[in-house]
C-alpha atoms as a PDB file:
ATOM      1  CA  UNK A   1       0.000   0.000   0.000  1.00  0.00           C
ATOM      2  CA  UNK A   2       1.112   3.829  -0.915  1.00  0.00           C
ATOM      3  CA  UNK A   3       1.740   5.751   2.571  1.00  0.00           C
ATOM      4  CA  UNK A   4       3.187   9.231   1.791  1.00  0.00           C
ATOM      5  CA  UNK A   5       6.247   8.472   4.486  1.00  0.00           C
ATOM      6  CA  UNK A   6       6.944   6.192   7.384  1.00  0.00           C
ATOM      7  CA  UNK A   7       4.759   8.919   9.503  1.00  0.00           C
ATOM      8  CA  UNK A   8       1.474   8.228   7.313  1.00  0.00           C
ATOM      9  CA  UNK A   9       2.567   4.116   7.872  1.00  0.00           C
ATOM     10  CA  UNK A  10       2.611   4.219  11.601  1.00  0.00           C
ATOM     11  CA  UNK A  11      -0.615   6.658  11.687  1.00  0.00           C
ATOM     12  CA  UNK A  12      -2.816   6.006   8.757  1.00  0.00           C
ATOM     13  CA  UNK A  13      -5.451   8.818   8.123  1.00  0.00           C
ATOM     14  CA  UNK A  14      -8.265   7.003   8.866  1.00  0.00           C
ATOM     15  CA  UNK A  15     -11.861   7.378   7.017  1.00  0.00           C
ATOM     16  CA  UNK A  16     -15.017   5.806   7.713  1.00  0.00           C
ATOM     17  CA  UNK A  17     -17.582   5.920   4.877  1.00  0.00           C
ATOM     18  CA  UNK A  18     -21.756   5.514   6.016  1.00  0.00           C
ATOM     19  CA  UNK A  19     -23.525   6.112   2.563  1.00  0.00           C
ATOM     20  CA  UNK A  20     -26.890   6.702   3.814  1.00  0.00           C
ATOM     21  CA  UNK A  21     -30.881   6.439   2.922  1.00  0.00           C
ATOM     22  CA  UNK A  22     -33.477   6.356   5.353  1.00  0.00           C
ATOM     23  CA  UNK A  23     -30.898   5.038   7.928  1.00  0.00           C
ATOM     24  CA  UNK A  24     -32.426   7.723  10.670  1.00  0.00           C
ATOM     25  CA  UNK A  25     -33.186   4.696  13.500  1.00  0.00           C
ATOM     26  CA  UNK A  26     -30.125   2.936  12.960  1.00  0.00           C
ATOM     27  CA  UNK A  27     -27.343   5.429  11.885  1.00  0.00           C
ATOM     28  CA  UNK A  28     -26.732   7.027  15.677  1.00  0.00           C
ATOM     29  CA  UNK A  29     -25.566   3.474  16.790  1.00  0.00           C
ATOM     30  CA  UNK A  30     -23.321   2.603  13.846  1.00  0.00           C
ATOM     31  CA  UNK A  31     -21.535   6.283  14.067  1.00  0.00           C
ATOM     32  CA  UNK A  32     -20.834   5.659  17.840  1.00  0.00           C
ATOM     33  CA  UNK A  33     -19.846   2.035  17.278  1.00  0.00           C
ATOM     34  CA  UNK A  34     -16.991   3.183  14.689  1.00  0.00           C
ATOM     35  CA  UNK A  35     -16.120   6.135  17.005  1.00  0.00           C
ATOM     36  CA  UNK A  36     -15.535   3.628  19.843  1.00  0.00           C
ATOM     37  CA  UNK A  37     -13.658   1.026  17.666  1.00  0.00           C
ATOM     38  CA  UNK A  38     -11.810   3.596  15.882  1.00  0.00           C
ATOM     39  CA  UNK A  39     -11.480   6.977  17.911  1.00  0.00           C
ATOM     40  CA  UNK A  40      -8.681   8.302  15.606  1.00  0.00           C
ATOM     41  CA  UNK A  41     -10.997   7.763  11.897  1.00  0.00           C
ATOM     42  CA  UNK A  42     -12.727  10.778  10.399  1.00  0.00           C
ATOM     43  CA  UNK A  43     -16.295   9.021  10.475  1.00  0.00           C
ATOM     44  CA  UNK A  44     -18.379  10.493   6.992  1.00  0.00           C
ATOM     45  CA  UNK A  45     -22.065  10.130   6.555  1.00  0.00           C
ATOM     46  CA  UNK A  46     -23.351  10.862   2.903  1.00  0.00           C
ATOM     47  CA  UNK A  47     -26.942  11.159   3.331  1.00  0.00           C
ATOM     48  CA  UNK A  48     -28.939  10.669   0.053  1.00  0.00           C
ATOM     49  CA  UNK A  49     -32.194  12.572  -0.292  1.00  0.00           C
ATOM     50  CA  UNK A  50     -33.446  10.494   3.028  1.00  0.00           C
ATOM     51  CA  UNK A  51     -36.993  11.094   3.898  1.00  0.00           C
ATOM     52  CA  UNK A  52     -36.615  10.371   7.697  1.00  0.00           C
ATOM     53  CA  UNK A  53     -34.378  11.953  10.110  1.00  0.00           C
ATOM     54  CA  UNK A  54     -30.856  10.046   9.058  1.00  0.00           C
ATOM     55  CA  UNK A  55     -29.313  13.864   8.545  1.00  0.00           C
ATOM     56  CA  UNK A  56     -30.048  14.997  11.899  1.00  0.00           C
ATOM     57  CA  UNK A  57     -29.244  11.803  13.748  1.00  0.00           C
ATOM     58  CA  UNK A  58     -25.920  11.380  12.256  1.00  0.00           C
ATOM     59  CA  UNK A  59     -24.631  14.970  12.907  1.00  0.00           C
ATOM     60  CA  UNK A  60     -25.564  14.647  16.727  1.00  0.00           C
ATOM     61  CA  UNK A  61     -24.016  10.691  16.363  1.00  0.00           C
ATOM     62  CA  UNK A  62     -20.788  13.127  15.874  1.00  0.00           C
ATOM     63  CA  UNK A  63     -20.205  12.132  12.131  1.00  0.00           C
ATOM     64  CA  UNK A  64     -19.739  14.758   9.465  1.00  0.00           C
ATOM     65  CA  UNK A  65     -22.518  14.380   7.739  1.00  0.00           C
ATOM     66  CA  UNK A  66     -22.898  15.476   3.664  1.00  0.00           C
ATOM     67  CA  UNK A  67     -25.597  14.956   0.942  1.00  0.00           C
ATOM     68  CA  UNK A  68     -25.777  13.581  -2.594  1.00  0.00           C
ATOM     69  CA  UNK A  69     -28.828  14.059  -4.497  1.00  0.00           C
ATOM     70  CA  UNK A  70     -28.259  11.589  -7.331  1.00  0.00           C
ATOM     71  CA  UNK A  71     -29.973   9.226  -5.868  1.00  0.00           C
ATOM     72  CA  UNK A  72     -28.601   5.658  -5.869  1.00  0.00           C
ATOM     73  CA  UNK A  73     -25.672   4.163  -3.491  1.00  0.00           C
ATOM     74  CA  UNK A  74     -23.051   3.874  -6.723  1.00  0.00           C
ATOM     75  CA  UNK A  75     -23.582   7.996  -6.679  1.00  0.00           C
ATOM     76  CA  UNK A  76     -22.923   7.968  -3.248  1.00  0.00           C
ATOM     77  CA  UNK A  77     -19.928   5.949  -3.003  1.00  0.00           C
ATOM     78  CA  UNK A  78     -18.645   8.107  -6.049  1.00  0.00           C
ATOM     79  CA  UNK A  79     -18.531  11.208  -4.336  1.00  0.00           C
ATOM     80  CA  UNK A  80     -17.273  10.163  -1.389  1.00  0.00           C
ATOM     81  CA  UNK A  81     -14.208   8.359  -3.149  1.00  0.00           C
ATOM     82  CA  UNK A  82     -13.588  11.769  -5.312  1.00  0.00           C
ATOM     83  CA  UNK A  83     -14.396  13.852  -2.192  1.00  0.00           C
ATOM     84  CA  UNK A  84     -12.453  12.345   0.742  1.00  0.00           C
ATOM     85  CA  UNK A  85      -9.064  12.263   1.612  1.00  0.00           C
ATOM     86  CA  UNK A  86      -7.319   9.671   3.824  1.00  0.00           C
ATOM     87  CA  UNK A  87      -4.655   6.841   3.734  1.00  0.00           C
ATOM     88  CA  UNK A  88      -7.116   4.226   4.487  1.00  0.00           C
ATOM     89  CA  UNK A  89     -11.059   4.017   3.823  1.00  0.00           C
ATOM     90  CA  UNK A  90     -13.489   1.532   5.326  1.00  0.00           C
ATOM     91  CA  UNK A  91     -16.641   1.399   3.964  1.00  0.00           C
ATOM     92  CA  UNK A  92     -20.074   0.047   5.787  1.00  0.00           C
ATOM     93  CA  UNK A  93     -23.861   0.712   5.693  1.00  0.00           C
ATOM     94  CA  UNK A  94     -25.546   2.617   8.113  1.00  0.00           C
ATOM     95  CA  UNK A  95     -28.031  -0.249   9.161  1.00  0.00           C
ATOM     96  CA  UNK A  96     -25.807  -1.887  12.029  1.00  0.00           C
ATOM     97  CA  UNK A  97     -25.988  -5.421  10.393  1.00  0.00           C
ATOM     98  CA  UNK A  98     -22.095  -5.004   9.680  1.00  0.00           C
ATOM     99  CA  UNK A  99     -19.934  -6.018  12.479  1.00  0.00           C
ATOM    100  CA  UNK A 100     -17.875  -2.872  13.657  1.00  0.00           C
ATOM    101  CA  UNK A 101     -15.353  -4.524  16.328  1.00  0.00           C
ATOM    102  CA  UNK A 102     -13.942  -6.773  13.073  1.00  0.00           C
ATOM    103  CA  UNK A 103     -12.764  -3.581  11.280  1.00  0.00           C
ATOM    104  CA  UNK A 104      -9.569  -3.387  13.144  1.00  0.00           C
ATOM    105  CA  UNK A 105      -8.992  -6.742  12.269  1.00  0.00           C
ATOM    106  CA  UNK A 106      -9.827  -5.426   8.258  1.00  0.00           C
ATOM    107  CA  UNK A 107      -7.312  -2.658   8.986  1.00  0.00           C
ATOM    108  CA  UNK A 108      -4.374  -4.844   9.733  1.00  0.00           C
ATOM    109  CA  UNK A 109      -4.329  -7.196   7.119  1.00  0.00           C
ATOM    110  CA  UNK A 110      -4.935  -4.618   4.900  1.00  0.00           C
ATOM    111  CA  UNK A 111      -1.297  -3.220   5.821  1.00  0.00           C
ATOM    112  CA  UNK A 112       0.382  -6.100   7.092  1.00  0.00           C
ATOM    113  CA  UNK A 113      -0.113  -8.230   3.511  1.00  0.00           C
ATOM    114  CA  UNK A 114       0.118  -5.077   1.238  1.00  0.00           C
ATOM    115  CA  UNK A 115      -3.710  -5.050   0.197  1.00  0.00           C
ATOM    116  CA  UNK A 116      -5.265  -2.571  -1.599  1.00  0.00           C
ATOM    117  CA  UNK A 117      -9.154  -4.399  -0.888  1.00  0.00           C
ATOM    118  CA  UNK A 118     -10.026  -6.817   2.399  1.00  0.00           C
ATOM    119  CA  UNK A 119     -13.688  -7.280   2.272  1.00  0.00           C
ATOM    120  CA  UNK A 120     -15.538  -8.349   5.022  1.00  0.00           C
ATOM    121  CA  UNK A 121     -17.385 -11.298   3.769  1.00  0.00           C
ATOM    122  CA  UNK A 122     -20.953 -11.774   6.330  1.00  0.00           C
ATOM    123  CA  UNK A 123     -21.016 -14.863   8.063  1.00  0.00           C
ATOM    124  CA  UNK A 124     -22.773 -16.686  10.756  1.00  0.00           C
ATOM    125  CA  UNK A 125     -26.452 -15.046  10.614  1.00  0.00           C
ATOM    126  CA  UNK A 126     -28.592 -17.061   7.355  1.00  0.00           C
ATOM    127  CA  UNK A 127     -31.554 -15.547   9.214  1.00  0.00           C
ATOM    128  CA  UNK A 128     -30.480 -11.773   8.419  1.00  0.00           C
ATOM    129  CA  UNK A 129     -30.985 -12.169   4.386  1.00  0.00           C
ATOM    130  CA  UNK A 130     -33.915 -12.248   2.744  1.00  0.00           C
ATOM    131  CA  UNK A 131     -34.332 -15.793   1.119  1.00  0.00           C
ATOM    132  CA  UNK A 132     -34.029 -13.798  -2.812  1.00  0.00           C
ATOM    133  CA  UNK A 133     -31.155 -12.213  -1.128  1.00  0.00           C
ATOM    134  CA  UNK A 134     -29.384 -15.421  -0.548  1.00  0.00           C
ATOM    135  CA  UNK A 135     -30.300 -17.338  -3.315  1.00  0.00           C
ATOM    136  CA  UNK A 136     -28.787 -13.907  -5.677  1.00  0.00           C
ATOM    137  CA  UNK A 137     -25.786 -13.711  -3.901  1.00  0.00           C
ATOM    138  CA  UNK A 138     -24.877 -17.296  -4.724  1.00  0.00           C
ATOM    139  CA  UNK A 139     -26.138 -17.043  -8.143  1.00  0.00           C
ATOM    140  CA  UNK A 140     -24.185 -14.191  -8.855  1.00  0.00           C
ATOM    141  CA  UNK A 141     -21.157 -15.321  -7.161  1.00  0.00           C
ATOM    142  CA  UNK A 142     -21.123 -18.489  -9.170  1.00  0.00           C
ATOM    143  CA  UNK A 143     -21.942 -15.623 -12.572  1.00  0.00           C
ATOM    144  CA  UNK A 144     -18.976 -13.742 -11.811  1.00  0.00           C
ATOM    145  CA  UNK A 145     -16.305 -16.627 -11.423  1.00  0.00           C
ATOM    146  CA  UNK A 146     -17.735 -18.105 -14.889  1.00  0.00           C
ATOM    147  CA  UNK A 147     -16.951 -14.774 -16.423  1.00  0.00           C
ATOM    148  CA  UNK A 148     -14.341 -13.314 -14.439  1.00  0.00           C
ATOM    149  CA  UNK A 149     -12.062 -16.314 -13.071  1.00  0.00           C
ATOM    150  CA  UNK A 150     -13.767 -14.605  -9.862  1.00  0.00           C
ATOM    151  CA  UNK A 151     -12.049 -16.257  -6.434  1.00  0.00           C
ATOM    152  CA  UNK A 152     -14.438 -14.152  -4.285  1.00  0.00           C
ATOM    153  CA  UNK A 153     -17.834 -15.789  -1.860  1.00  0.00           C
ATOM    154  CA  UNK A 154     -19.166 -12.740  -1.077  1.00  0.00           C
ATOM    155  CA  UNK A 155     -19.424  -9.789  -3.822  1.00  0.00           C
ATOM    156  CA  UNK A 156     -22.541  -8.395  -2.473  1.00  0.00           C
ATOM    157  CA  UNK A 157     -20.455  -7.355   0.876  1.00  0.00           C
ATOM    158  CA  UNK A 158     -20.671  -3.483   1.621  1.00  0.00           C
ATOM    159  CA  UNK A 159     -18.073  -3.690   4.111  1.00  0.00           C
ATOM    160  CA  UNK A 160     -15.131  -3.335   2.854  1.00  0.00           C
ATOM    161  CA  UNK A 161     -11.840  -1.267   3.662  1.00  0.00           C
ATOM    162  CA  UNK A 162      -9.531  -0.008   1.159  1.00  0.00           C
ATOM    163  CA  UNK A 163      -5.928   1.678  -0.059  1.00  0.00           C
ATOM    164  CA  UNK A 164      -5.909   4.834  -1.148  1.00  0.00           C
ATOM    165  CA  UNK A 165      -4.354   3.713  -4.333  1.00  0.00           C
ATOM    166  CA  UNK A 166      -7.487   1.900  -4.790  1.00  0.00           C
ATOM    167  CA  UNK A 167      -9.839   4.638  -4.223  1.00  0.00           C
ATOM    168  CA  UNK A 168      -8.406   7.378  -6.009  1.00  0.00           C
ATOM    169  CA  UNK A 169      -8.311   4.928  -9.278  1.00  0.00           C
ATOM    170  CA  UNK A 170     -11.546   3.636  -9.243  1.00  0.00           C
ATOM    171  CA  UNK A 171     -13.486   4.601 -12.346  1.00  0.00           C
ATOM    172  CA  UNK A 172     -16.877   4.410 -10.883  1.00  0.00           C
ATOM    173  CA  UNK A 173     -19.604   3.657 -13.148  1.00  0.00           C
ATOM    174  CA  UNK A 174     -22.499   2.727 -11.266  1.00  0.00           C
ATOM    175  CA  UNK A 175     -25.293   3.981  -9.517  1.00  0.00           C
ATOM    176  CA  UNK A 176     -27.010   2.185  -7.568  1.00  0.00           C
ATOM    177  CA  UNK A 177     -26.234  -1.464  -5.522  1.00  0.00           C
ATOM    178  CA  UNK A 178     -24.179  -2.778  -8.435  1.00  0.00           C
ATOM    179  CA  UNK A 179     -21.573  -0.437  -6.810  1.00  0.00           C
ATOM    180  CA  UNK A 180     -20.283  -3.382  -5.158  1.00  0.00           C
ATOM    181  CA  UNK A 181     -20.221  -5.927  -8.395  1.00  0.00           C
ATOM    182  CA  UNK A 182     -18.170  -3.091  -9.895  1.00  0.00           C
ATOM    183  CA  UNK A 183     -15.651  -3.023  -6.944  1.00  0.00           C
ATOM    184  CA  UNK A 184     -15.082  -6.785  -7.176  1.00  0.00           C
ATOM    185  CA  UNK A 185     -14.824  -6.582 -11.071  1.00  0.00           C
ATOM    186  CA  UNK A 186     -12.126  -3.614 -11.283  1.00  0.00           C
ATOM    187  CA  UNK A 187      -9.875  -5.480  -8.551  1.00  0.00           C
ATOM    188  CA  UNK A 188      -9.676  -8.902 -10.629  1.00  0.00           C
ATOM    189  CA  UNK A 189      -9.843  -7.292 -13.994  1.00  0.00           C
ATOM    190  CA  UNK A 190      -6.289  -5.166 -12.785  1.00  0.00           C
ATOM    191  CA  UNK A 191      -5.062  -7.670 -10.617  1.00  0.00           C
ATOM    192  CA  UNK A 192      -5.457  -5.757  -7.912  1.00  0.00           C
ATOM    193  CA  UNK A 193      -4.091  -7.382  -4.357  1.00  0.00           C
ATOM    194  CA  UNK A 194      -7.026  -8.325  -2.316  1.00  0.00           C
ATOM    195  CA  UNK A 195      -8.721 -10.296   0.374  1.00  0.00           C
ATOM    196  CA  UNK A 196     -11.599 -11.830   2.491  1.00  0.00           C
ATOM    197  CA  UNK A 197     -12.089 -12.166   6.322  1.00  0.00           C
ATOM    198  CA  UNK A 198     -14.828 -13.889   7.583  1.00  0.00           C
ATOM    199  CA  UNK A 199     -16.606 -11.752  10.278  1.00  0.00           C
ATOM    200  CA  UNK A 200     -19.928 -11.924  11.850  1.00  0.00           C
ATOM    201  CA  UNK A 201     -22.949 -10.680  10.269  1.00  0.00           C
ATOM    202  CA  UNK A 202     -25.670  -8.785  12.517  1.00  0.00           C
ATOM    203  CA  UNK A 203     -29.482  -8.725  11.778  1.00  0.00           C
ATOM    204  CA  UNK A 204     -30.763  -5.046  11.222  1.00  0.00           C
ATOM    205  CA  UNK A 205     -31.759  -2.541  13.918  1.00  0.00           C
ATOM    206  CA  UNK A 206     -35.519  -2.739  15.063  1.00  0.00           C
ATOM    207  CA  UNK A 207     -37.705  -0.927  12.986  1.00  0.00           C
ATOM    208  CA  UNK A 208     -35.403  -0.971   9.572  1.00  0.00           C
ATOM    209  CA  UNK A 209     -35.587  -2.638   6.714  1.00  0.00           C
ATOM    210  CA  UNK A 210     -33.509  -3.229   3.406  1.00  0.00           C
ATOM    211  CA  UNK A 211     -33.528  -0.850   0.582  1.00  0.00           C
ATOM    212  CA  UNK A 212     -32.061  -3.641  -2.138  1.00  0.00           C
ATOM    213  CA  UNK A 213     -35.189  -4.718  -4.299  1.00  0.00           C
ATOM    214  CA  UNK A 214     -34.606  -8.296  -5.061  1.00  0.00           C
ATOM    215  CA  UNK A 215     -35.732  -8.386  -8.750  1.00  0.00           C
ATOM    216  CA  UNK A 216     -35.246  -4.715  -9.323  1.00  0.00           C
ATOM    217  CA  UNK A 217     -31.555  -4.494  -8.259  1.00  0.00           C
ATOM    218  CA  UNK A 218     -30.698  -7.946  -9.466  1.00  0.00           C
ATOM    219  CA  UNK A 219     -31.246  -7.244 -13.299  1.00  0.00           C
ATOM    220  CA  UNK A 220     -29.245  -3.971 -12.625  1.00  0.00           C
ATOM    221  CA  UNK A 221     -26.253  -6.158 -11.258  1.00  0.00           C
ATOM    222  CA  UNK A 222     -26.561  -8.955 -14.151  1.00  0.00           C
ATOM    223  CA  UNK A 223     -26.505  -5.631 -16.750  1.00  0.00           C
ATOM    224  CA  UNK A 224     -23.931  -4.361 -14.672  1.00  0.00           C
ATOM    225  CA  UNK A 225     -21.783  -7.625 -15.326  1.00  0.00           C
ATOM    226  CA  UNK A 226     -22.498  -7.858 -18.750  1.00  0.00           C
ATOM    227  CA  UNK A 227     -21.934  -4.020 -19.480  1.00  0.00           C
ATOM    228  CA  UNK A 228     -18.126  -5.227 -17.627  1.00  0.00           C
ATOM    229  CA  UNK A 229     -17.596  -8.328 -19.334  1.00  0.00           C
END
C-alpha cells in the first residue's frame, strides 16, 4: 500500500464511509460504534435525499454528515471516493448489520499483507438475508467466477476497507447497488491485491428494513456484469 512516508505508515489517516438512505433509527448506533472502535478515523455520513431523520441523527451521532442528491448508493460511493481524503477508507452501511469490532482486524491485514481491498465477507447469521437475497448472492457469485475467473464468496459485501491507491483509481460507473459488483470486477480485472475475512454478520436494527429490491436491483447487477464483461 502507498503511505506518503513512514509517519502516514505508523498513523494512517483514517476514514469511515456511512452512505446513507433512510438510515435515521439505525445510523446514531453505527456512528458511535466506529467512534468507539476507531477513535482516531474521520467518520463520513453521505446522506442521500433520506426522507426520515438520518441527517439529523448522524450529525448529533458526531459524524460529518454530507448529501448527494443523485440518488442511488453507486452515486454515493462516487462522491465520497472523489471527495475524501485519507490513507485508508473503510466502507459500511448505516443499518448496524455489519460487524464494527472486526474492522480493526480489516485494517491490519490490509497493511500487514500489502492489500489494496479486504472485504468483510458476512457470516454466521442465514436468518439476516432475505431468502431472494441469498439465493442472488450465490447465483451471482457463481456468474462472476464463470466470467471473471472470480475467487471471491461474497461480492454483495458493503463492508469493505480499502488503499488509497485503490480509491483514487476507481473509475466508478455505477449507480445504484451494483456499486459493489463493480468493486469486485475492477480489482480482478487489474489484478489488484485483495482479500476476504470472515466476520460476523448482525441482523438489522428494530424498525429498519432493506432498501435492495430483489428483482429490481438484481437485473441492474446482471446488466452491470455484462456491461463489464
Amino acid at each position: 500500500m502507498n503511505m506518503n512516508n513512514k509517519a502516514s505508515h505508523a498513523n494512517p489517516r483514517i476514514a469511515v464511509l456511512l452512505p446513507c438512505y433512510n438510515e435515521g433509527k439505525a445510523i446514531a448506533a453505527v456512528v458511535h460504534a466506529f467512534a468507539v472502535t476507531l477513535p482516531a478515523a474521520d467518520i463520513y455520513v453521505y446522506d442521500n435525499n433520506s426522507s426520515d431523520d438520518t441527517y439529523v441523527e448522524a450529525k448529533k451521532a458526531g459524524a460529518i454528515v454530507r448529501q448527494e442528491f443523485a440518488q442511488g448508493k453507486g452515486h454515493v460511493v462516487r462522491r465520497m471516493f472523489a471527495d475524501i481524503d485519507a490513507d485508508i477508507y473503510v466502507m459500511a452501511d448505516g443499518d448496524g448489520t455489519y460487524d464494527t469490532p472486526s474492522t480493526p482486524k480489516l485494517i491490519e491485514t490490509l497493511i500487514n499483507e500489502q492489500l489494496d481491498m479486504v472485504i468483510g465477507t458476512r457470516a454466521g447469521n442465514d436468518k439476516a438475508y432475505r431468502a431472494g437475497h441469498q439465493f442472488g448472492n450465490r447465483l451471482f457469485n457463481w456468474v462472476l467466477k464463470l466470467t471473471f475467473n472470480s475467487h471471491f464468496t461474497d461480492i454483495f459485501s458493503g463492508f469493505r476497507v480499502f488503499s488509497r491507491r485503490f480509491v483514487k483509481s476507481f473509475p466508478a460507473l455505477s449507480t445504484g447497488f451494483d456499486i459493489e459488483t463493480e468493486l469486485s470486477v475492477h480489482a480482478l480485472e487489474m489484478a489488484i491485491p485483495t482479500r476476504e475475512v470472515p466476520t460476523p454478520f448482525h441482523d438489522r436494527i428494530a424498525g429498519t428494513e432493506s432498501k435492495l429490491s430483489t428483482f429490481k436491483d438484481g437485473f441492474r447487477i446482471l446488466w452491470r456484469m455484462c456491461i463489464l464483461f
